[in-house]
Protein backbone atom coordinates (compact mmCIF):
# COMPACT_ATOMS: atom_id res chain seq x y z
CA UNK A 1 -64.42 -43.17 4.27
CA UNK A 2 -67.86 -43.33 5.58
CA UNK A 3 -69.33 -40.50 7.36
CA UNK A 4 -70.07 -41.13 11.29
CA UNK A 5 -71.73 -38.38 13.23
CA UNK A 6 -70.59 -38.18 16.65
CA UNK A 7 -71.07 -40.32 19.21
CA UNK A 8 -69.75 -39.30 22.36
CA UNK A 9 -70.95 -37.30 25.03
CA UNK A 10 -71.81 -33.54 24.32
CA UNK A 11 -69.55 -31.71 26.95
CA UNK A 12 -68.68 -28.55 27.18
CA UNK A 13 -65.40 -26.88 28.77
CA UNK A 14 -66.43 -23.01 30.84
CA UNK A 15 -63.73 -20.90 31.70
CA UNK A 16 -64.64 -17.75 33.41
CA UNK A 17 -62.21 -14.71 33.29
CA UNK A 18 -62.27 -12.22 35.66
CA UNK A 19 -63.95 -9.44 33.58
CA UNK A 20 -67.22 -11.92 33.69
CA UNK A 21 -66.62 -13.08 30.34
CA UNK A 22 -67.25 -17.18 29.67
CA UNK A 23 -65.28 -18.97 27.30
CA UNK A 24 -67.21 -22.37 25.93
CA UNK A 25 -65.06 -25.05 24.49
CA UNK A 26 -65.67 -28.64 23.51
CA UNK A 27 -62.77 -30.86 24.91
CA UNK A 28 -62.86 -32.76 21.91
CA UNK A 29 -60.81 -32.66 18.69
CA UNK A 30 -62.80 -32.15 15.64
CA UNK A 31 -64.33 -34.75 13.58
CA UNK A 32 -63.51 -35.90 10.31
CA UNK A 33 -65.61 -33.74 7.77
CA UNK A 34 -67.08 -35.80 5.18
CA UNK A 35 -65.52 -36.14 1.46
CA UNK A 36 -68.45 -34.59 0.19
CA UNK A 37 -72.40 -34.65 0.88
CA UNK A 38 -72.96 -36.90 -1.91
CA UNK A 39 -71.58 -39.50 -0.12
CA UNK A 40 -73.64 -39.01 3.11
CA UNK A 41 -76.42 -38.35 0.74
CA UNK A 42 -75.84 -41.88 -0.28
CA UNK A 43 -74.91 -43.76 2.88
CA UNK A 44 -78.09 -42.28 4.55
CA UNK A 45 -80.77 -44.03 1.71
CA UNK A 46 -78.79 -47.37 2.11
CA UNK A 47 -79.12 -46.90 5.84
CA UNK A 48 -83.08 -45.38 5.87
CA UNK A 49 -84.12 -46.02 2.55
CA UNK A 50 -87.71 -46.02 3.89
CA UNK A 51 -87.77 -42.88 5.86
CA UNK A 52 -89.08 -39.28 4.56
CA UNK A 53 -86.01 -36.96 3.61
CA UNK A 54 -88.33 -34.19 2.32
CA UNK A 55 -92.08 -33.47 1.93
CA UNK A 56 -94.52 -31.02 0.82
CA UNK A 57 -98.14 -30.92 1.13
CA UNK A 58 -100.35 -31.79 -2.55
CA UNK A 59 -102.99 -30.22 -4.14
CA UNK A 60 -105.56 -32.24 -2.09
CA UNK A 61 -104.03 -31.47 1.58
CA UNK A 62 -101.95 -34.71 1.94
CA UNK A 63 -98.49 -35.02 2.64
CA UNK A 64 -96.47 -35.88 -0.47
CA UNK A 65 -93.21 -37.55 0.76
CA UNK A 66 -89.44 -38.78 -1.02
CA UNK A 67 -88.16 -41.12 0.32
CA UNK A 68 -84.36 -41.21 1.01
CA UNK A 69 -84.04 -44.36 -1.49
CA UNK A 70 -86.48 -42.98 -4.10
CA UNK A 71 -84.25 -40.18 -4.43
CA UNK A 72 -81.27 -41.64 -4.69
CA UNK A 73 -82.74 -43.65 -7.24
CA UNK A 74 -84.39 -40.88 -9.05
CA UNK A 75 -81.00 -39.34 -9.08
CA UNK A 76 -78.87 -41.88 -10.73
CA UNK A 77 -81.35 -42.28 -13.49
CA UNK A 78 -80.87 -38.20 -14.14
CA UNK A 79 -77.05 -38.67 -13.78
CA UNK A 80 -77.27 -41.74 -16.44
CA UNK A 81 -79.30 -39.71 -18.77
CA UNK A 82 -77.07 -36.87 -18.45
CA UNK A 83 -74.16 -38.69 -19.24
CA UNK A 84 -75.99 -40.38 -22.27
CA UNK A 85 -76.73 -36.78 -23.32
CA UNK A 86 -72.49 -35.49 -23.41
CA UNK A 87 -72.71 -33.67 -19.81
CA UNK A 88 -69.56 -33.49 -18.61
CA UNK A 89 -67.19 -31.07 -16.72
CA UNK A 90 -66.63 -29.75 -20.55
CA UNK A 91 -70.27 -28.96 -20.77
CA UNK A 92 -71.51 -27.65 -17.78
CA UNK A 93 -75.20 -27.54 -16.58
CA UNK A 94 -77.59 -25.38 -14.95
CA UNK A 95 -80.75 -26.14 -14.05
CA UNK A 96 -83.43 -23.27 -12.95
CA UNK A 97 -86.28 -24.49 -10.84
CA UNK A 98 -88.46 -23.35 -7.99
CA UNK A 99 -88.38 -25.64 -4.59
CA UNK A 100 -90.67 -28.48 -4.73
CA UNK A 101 -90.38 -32.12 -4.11
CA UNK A 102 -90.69 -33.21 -7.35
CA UNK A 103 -87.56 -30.37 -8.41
CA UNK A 104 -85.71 -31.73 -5.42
C-alpha cells in the first residue's frame, strides 16, 4: 500500500467545559500508518528523485546535498553488498558512525 499524507482540510473540533478547560479534536478518523518508512523512503525518491533530502555544509563553505534518488541508490548497492557478504537476520549488523551526509 502506498503511503498518502493527508489531504483534506486541517479542522479542528473545540469543546469548552465549564471549568474553562478546551478539549481539541480532529473530526477525522486516523490515517493509515505506513508499512514501514522504507517504503515511504522509497516512494518519495521515485516521486522527487531530484530534490535535496539532506545536506551539510563542506570543507570549502558550500552546501553538499543527497539527493532523494542518490540515496536510494547508494543504499541498494550497500544492501547488495551486504547480502553478497552473508548478512542476514542470522548475522546481525551494527554500524557505528557519527552524522554526516556521506554516513547517512
Amino acid at each position: 500500500m502506498r503511503y498518502q499524507p493527508p489531504s483534506r482540510i486541517p479542522a479542528v473540533d473545540i469543546e469548552q467545559r465549564p471549568s474553562g478547560e478546551l478539549i481539541l479534536t480532529c473530526p477525522y478518523s486516523p490515517m493509515p500508518a505506513p508499512a514501514n518508512m522504507i517504503d515511504v523512503f522509497v516512494q518519495r525518491a521515485s516521486e522527487f528523485g531530484d530534490r535535496t533530502l539532506i545536506a551539510e555544509r563542506g570543507i570549502d563553505g558550500e552546501w553538499q546535498h543527497l539527493r532523494y534518488g542518490d540515496a536510494v541508490e547508494g543504499c541498494r548497492r550497500v544492501a547488495q553488498w551486504l547480502l553478497d557478504q552473508g548478512a542476514s537476520v542470522e548475522r546481525p549488523l551494527v554500524i557505528l558512525s557519527p552524522s554526516s551526509r556521506q554516513h547517512f
